[in-house]
C-alpha atoms as a PDB file:
ATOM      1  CA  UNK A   1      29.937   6.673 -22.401  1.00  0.00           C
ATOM      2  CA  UNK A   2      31.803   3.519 -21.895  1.00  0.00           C
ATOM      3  CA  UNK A   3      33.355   1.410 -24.436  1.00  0.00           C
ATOM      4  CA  UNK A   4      33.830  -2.624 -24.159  1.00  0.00           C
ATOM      5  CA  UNK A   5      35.426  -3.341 -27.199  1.00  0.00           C
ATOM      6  CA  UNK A   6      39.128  -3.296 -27.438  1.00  0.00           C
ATOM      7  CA  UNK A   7      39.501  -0.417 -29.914  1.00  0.00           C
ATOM      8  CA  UNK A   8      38.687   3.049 -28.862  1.00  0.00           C
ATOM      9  CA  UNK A   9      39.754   4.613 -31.950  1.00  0.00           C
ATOM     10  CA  UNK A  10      38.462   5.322 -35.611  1.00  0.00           C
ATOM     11  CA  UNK A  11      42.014   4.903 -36.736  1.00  0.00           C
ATOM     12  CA  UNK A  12      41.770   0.985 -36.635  1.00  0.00           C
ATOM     13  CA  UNK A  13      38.020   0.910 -38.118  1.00  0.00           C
ATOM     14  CA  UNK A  14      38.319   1.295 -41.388  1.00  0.00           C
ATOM     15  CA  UNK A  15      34.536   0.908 -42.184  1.00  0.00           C
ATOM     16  CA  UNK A  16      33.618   4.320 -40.227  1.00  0.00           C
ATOM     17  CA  UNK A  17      33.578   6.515 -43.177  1.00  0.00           C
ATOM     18  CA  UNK A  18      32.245   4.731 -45.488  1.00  0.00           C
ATOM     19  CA  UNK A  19      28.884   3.946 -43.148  1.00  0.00           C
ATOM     20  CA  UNK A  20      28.553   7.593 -42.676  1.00  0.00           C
ATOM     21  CA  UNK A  21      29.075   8.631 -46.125  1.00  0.00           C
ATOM     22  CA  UNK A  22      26.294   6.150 -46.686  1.00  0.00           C
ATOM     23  CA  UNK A  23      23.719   7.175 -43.696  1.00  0.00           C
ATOM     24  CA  UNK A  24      25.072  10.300 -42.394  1.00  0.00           C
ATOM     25  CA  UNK A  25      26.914  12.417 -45.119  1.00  0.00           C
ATOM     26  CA  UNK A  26      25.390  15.857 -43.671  1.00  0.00           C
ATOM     27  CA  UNK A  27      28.149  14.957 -40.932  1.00  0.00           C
ATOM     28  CA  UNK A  28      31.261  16.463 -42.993  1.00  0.00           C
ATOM     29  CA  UNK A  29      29.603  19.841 -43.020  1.00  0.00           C
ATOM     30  CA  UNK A  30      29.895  19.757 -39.598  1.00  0.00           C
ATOM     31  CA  UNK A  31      32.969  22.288 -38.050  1.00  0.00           C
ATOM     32  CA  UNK A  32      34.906  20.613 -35.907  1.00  0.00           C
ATOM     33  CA  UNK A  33      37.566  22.411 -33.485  1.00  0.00           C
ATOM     34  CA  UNK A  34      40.639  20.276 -33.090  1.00  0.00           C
ATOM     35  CA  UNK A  35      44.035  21.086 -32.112  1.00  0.00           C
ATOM     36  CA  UNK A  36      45.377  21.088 -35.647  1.00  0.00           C
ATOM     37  CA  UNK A  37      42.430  22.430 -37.478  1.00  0.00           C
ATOM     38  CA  UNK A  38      41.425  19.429 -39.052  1.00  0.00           C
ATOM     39  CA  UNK A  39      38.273  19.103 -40.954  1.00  0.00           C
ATOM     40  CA  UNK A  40      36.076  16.379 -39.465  1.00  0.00           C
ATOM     41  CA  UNK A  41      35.905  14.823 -42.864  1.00  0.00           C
ATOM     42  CA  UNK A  42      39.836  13.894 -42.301  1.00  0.00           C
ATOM     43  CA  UNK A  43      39.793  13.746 -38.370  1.00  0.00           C
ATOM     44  CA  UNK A  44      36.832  11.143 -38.793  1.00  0.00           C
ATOM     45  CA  UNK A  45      39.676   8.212 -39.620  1.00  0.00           C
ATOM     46  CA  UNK A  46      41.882   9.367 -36.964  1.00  0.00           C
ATOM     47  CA  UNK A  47      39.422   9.954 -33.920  1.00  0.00           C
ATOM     48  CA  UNK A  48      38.421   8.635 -30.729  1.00  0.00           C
ATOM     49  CA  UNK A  49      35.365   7.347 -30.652  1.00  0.00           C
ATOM     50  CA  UNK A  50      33.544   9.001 -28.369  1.00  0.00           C
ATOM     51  CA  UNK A  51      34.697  12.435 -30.438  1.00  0.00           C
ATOM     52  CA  UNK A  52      33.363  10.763 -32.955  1.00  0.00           C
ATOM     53  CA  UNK A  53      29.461   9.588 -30.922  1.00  0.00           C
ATOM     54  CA  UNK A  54      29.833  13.481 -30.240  1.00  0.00           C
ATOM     55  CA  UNK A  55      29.809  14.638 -33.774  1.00  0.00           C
ATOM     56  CA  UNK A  56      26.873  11.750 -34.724  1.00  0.00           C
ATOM     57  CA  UNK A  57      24.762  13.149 -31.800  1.00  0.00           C
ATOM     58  CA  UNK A  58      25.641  16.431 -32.891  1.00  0.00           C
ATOM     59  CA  UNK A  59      24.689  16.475 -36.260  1.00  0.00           C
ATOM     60  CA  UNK A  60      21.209  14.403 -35.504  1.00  0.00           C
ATOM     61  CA  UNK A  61      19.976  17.385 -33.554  1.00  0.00           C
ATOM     62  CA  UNK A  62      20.870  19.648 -36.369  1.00  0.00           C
ATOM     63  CA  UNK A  63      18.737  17.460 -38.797  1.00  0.00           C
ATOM     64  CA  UNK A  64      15.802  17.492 -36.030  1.00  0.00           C
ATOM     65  CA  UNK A  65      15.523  21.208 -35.485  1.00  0.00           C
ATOM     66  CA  UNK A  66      15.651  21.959 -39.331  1.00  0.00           C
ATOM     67  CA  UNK A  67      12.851  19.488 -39.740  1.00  0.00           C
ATOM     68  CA  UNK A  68      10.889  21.377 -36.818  1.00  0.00           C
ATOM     69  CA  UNK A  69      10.858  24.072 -39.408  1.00  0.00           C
ATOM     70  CA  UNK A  70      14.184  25.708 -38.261  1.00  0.00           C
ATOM     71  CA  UNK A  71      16.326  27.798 -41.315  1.00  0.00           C
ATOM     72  CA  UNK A  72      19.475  26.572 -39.610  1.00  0.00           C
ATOM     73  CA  UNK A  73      20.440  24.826 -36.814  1.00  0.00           C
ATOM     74  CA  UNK A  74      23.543  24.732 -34.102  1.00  0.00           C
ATOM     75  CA  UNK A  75      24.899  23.018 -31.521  1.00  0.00           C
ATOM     76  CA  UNK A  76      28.035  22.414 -29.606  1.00  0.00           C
ATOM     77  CA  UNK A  77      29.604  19.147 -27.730  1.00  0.00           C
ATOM     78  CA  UNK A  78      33.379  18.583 -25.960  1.00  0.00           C
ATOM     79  CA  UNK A  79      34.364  15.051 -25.490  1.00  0.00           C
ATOM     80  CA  UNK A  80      36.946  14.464 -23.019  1.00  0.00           C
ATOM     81  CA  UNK A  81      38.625  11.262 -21.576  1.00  0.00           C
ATOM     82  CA  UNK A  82      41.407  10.151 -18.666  1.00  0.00           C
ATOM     83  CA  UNK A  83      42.132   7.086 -18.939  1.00  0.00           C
ATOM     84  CA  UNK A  84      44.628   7.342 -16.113  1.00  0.00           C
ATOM     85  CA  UNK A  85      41.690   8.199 -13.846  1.00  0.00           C
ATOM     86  CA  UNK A  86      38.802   6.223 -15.418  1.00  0.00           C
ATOM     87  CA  UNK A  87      39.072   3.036 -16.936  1.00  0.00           C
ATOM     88  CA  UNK A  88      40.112   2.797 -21.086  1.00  0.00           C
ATOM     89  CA  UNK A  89      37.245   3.471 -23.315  1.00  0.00           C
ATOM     90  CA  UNK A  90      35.603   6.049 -21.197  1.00  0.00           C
ATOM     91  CA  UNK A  91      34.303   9.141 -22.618  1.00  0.00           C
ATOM     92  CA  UNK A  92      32.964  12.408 -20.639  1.00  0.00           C
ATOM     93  CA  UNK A  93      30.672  13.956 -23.771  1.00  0.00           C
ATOM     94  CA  UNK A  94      28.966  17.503 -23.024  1.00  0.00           C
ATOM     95  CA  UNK A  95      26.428  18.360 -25.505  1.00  0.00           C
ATOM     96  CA  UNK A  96      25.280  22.186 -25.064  1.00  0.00           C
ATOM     97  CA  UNK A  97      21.761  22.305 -25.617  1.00  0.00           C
ATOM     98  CA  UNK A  98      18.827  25.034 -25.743  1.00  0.00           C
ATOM     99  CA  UNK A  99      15.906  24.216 -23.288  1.00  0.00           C
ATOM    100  CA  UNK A 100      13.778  24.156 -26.120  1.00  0.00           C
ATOM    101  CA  UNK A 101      15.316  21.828 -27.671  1.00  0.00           C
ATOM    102  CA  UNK A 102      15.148  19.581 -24.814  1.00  0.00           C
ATOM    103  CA  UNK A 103      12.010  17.682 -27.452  1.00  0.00           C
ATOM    104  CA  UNK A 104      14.166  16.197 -29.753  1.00  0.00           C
ATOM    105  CA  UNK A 105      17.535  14.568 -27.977  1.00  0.00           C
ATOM    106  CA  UNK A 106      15.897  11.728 -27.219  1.00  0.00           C
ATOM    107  CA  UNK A 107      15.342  10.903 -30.793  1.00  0.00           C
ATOM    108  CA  UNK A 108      18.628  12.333 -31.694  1.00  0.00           C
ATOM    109  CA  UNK A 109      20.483  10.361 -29.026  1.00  0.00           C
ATOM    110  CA  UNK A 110      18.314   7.195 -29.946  1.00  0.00           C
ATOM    111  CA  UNK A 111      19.331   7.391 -33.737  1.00  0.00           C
ATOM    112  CA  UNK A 112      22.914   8.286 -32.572  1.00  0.00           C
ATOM    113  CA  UNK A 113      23.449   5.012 -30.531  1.00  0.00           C
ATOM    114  CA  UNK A 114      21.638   3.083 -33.281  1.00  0.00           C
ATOM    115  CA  UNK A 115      24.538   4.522 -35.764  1.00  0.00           C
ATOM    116  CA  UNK A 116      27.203   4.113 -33.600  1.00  0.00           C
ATOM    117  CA  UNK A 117      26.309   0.752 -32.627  1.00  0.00           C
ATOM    118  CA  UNK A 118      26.289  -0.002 -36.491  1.00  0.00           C
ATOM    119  CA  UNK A 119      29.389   1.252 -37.046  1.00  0.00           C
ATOM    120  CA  UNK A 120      30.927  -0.948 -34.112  1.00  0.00           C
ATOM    121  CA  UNK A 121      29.006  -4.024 -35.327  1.00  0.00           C
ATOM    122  CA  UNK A 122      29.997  -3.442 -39.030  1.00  0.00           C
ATOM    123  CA  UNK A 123      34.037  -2.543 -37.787  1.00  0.00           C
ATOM    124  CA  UNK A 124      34.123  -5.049 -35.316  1.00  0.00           C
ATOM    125  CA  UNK A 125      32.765  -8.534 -37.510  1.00  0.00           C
ATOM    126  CA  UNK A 126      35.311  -6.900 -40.597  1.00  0.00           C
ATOM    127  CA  UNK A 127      38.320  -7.343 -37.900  1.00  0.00           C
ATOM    128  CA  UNK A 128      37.207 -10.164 -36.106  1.00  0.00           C
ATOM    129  CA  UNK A 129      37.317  -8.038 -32.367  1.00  0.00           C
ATOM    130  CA  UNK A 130      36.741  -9.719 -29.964  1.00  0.00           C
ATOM    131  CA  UNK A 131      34.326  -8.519 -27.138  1.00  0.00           C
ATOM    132  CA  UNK A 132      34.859  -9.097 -23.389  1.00  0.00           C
ATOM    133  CA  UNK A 133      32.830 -11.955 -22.076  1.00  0.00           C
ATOM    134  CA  UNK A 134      30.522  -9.933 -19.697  1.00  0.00           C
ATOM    135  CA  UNK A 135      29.232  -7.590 -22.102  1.00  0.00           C
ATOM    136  CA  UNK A 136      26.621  -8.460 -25.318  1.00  0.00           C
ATOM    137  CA  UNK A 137      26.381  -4.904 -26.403  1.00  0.00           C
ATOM    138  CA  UNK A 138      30.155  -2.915 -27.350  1.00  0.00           C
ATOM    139  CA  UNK A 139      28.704   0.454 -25.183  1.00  0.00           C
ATOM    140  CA  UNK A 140      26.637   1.404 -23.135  1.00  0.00           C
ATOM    141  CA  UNK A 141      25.681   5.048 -21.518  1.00  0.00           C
ATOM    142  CA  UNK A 142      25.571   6.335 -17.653  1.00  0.00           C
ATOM    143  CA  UNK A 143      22.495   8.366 -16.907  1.00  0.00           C
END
């Protein structure tokens, strides 16, 4: 995933919890394994974002399976960046995922970026960020 905004960081978008309190509350039930032990209810205004596209995508498969008919669903993801080797705003995110699954992350990575891209929109027009010329849309996703 690659960022073209300037901010790569939940800590500087205030907006972030609010929108998923609003669309996505399921999302702070989610466990999420940080250095400090953090619950992602907390580390959610303190993140990068790509941890934070993780834990969207994440939780939208959960919500697909159980709606297959599932009693419970679970999934794992590790986001990891260099920005000394790749440019700022790249994220490496590796979502572990059951074969049979395989039927619903498309519409759990569609409704991800559709959040995410909210929650950029909605952060970005409340700061006034500015976007680099060459880009219309803040991210976009290598295949």
């Amino acid at each position: 995933m690659q960022l073209f905004t300037k901010e790569v960081h939940t800590g500087n978008m205030p907006k972030t919890l609010t929108i998923l309190n609003d669309l996505l509350p399921t999302i702070f039930k989610s466990k999420c394994f940080n250095t400090e032990n953090i619950p992602f209810k907390t580390e959610v205004k303190r993140t990068e974002l790509g941890h934070l596209f993780e834990h969207i995508l994440l939780e939208y498969l959960c919500i697909l399976k159980i709606e297959k008919g599932f009693d419970e669903a679970t999934f794992s993801g590790v986001t990891d960046w260099d920005w000394t080797k790749n440019p700022k705003g790249s994220f490496m995110i590796t979502i572990s995922i059951n074969k049979k699954d395989n039927d619903i992350f498309p519409k759990a990575l569609k409704n991800s970026i559709s959040l995410f891209s909210l929650i950029l929109e909605k952060n970005i027009k409340a700061k006034g960020i500015k976007r680099g010329r060459k880009f219309s849309t803040p991210l976009s996703f290598l295949s």
